[in-house]
PDB file of N, CA and C in Angstrom:
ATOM      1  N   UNK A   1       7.319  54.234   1.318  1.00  0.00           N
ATOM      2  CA  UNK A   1       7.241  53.588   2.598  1.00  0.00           C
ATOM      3  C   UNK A   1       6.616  52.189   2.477  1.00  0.00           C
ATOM      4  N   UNK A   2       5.753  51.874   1.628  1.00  0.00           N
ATOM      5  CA  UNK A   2       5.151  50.811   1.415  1.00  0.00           C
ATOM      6  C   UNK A   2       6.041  49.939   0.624  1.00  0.00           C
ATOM      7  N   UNK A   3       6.535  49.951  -0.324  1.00  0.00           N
ATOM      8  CA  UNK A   3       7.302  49.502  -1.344  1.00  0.00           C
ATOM      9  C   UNK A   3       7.424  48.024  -1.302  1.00  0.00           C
ATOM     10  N   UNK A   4       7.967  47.862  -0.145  1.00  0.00           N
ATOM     11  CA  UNK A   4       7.897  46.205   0.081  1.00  0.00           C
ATOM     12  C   UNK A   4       6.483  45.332   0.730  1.00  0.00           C
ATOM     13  N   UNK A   5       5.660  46.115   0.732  1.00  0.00           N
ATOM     14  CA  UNK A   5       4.168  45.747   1.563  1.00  0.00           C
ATOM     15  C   UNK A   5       3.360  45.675   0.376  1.00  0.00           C
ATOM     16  N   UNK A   6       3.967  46.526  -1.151  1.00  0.00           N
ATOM     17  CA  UNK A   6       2.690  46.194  -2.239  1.00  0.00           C
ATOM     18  C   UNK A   6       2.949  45.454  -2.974  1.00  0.00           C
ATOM     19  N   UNK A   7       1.878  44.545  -3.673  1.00  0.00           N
ATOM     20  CA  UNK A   7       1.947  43.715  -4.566  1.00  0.00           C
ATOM     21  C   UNK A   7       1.170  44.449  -6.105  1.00  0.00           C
ATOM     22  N   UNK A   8       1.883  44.333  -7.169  1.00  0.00           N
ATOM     23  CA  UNK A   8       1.080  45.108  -7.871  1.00  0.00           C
ATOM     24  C   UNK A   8       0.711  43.773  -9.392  1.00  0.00           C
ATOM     25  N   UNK A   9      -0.559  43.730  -9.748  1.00  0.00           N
ATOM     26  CA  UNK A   9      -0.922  42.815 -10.515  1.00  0.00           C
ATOM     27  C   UNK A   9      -1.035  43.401 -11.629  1.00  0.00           C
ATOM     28  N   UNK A  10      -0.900  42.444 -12.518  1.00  0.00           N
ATOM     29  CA  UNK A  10      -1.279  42.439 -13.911  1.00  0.00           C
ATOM     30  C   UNK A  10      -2.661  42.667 -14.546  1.00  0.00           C
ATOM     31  N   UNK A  11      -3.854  42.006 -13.879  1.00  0.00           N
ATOM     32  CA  UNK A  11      -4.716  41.674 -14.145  1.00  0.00           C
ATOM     33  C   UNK A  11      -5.762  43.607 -13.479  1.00  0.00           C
ATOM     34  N   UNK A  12      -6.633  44.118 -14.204  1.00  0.00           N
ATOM     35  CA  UNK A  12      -6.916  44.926 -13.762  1.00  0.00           C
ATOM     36  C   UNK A  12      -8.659  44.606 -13.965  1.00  0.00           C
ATOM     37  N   UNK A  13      -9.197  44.585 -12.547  1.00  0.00           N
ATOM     38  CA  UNK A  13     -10.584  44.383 -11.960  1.00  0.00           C
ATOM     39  C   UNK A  13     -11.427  44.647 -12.491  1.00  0.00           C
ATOM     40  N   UNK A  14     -11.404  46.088 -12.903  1.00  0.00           N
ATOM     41  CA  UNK A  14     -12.488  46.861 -13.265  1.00  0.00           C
ATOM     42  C   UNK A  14     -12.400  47.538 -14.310  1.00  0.00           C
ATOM     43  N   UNK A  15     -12.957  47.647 -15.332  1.00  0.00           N
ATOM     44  CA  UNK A  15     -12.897  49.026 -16.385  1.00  0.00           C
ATOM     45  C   UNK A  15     -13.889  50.358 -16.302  1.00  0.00           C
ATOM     46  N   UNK A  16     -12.631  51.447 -16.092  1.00  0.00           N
ATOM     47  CA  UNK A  16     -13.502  52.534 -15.630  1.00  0.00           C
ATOM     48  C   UNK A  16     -13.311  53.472 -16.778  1.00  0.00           C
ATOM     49  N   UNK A  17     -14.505  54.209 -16.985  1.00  0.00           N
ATOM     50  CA  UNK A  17     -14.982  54.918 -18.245  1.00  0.00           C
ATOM     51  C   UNK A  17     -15.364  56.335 -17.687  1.00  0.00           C
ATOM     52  N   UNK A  18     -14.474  57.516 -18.235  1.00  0.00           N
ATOM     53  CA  UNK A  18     -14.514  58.552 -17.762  1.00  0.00           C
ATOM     54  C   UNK A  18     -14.978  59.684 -19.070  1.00  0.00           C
ATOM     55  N   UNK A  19     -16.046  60.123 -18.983  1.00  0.00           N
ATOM     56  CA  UNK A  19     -16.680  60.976 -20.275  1.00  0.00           C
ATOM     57  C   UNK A  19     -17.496  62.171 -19.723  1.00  0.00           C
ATOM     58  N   UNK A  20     -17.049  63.138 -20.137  1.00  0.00           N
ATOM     59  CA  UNK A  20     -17.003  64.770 -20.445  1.00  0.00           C
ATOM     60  C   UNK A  20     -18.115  65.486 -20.811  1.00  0.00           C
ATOM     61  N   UNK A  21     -19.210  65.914 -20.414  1.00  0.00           N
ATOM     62  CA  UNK A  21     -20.122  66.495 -21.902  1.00  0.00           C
ATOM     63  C   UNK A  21     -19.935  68.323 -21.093  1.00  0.00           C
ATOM     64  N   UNK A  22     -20.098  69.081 -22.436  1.00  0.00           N
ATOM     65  CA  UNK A  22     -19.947  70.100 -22.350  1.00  0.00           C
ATOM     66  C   UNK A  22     -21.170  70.925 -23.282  1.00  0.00           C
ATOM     67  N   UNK A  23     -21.059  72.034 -22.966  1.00  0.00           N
ATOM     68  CA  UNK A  23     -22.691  72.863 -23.545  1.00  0.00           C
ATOM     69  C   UNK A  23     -21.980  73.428 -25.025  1.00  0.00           C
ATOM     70  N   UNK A  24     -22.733  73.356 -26.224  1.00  0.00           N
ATOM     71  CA  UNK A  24     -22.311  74.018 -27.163  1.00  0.00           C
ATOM     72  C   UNK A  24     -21.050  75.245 -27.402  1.00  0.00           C
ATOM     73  N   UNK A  25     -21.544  76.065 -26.330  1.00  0.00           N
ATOM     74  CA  UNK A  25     -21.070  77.451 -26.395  1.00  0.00           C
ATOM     75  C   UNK A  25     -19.528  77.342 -25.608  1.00  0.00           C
ATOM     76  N   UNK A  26     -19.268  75.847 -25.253  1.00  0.00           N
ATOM     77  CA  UNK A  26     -17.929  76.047 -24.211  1.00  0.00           C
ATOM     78  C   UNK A  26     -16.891  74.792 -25.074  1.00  0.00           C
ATOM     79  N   UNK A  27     -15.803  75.400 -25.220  1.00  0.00           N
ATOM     80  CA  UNK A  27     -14.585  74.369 -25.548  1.00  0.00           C
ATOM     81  C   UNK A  27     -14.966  73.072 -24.908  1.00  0.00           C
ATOM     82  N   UNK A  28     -14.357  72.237 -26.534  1.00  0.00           N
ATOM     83  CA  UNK A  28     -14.309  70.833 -26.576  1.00  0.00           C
ATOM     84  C   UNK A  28     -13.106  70.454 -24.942  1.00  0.00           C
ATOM     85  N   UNK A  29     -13.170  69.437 -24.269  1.00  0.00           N
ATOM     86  CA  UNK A  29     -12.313  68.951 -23.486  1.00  0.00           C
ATOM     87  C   UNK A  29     -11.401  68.304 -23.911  1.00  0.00           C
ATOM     88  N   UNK A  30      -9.979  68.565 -24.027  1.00  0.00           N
ATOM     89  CA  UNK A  30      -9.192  67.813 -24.735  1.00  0.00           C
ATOM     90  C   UNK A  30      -8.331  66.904 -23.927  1.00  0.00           C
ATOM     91  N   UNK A  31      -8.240  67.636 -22.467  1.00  0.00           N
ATOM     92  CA  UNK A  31      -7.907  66.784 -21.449  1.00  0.00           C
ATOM     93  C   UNK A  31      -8.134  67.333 -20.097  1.00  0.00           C
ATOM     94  N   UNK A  32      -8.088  66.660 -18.549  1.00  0.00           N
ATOM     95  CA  UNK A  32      -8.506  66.807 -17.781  1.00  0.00           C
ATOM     96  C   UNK A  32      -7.334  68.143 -16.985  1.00  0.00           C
ATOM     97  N   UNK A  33      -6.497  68.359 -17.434  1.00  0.00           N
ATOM     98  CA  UNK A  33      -5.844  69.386 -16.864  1.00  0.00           C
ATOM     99  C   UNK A  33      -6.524  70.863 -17.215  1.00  0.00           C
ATOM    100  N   UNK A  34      -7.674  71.008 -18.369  1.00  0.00           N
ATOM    101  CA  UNK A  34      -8.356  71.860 -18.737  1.00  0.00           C
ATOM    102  C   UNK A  34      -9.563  72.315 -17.547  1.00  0.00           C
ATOM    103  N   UNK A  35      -9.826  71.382 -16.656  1.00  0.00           N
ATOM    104  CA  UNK A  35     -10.905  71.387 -15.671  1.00  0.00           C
ATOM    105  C   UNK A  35     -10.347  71.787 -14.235  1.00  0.00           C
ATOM    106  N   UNK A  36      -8.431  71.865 -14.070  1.00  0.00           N
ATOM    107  CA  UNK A  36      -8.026  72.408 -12.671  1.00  0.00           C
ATOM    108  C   UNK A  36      -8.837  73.544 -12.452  1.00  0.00           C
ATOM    109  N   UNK A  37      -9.032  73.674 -11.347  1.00  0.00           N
ATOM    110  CA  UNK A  37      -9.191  74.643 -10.357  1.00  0.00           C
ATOM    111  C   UNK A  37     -10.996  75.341 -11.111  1.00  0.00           C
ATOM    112  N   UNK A  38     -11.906  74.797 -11.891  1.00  0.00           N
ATOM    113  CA  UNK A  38     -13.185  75.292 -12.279  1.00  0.00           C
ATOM    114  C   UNK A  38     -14.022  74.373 -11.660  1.00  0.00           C
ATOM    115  N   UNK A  39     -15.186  74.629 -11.425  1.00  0.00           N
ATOM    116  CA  UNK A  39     -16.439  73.819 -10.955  1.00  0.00           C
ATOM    117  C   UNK A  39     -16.766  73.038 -11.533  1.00  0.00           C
ATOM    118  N   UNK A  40     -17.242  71.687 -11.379  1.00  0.00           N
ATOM    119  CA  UNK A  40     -17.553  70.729 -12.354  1.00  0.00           C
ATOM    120  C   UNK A  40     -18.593  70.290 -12.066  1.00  0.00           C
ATOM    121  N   UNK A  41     -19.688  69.470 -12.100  1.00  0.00           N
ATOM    122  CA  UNK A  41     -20.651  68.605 -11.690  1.00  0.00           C
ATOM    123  C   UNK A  41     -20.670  67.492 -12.051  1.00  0.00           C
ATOM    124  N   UNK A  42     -20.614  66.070 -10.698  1.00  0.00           N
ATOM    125  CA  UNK A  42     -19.952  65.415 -11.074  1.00  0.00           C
ATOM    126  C   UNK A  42     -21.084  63.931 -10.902  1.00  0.00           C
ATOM    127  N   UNK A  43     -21.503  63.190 -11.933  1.00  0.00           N
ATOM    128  CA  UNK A  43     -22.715  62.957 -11.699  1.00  0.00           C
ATOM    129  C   UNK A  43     -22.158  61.081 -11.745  1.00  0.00           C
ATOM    130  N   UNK A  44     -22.663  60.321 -10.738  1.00  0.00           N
ATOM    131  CA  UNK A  44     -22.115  58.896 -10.891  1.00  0.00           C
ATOM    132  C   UNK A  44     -23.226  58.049 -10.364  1.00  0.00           C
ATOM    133  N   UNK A  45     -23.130  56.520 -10.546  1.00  0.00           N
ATOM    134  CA  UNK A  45     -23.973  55.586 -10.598  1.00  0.00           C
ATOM    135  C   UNK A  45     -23.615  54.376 -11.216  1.00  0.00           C
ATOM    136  N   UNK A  46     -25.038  53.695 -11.162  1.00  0.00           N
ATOM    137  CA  UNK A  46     -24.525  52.309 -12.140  1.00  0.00           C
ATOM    138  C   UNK A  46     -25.222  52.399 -13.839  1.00  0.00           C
ATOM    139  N   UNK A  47     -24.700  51.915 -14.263  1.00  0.00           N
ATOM    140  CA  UNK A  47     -25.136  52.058 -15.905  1.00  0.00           C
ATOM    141  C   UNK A  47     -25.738  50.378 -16.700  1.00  0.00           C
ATOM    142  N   UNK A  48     -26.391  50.177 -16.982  1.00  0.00           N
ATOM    143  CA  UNK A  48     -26.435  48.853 -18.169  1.00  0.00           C
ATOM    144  C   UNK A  48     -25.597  48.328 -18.773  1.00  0.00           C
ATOM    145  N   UNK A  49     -24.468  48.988 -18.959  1.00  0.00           N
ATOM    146  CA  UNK A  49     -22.676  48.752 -20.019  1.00  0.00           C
ATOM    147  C   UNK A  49     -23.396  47.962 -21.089  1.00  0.00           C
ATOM    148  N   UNK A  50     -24.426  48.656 -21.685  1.00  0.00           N
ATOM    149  CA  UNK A  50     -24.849  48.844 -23.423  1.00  0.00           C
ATOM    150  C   UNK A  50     -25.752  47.478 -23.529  1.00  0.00           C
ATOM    151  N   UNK A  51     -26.191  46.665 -22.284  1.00  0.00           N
ATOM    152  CA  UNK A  51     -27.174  45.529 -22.353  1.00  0.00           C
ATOM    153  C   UNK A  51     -28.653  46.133 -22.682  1.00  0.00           C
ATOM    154  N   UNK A  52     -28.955  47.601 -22.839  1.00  0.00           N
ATOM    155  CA  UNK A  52     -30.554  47.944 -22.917  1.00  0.00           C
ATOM    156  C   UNK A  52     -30.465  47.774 -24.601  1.00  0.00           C
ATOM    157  N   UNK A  53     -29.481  48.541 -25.113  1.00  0.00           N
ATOM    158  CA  UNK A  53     -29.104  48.001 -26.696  1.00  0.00           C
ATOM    159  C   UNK A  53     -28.476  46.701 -27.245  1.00  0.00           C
TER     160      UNK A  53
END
């Protein structure tokens, strides 16, 4: 419906960084279709992007 209303760019704004941690005892994540339909906790904010190191 939009098709002619979007403009879609080249240039992309932001780099977003999406990372996994899991407890010893539970399978590695190999991809996000592994997490349908289970509970997750989902923890977000702002970060340093590696300026404290």
């Amino acid at each position: 419906m939009l098709v002619y209303e979007t403009l879609e760019s080249w240039v992309s704004p932001v780099t977003l960084e999406l990372h996994a941690w899991h407890l010893n005892t539970t399978e590695t994540l190999k991809t996000f279709d592994q997490i349908k339909h289970k509970r997750v906790i989902v923890i977000s904010g702002y970060n340093y992007g590696g300026l404290m190191s």
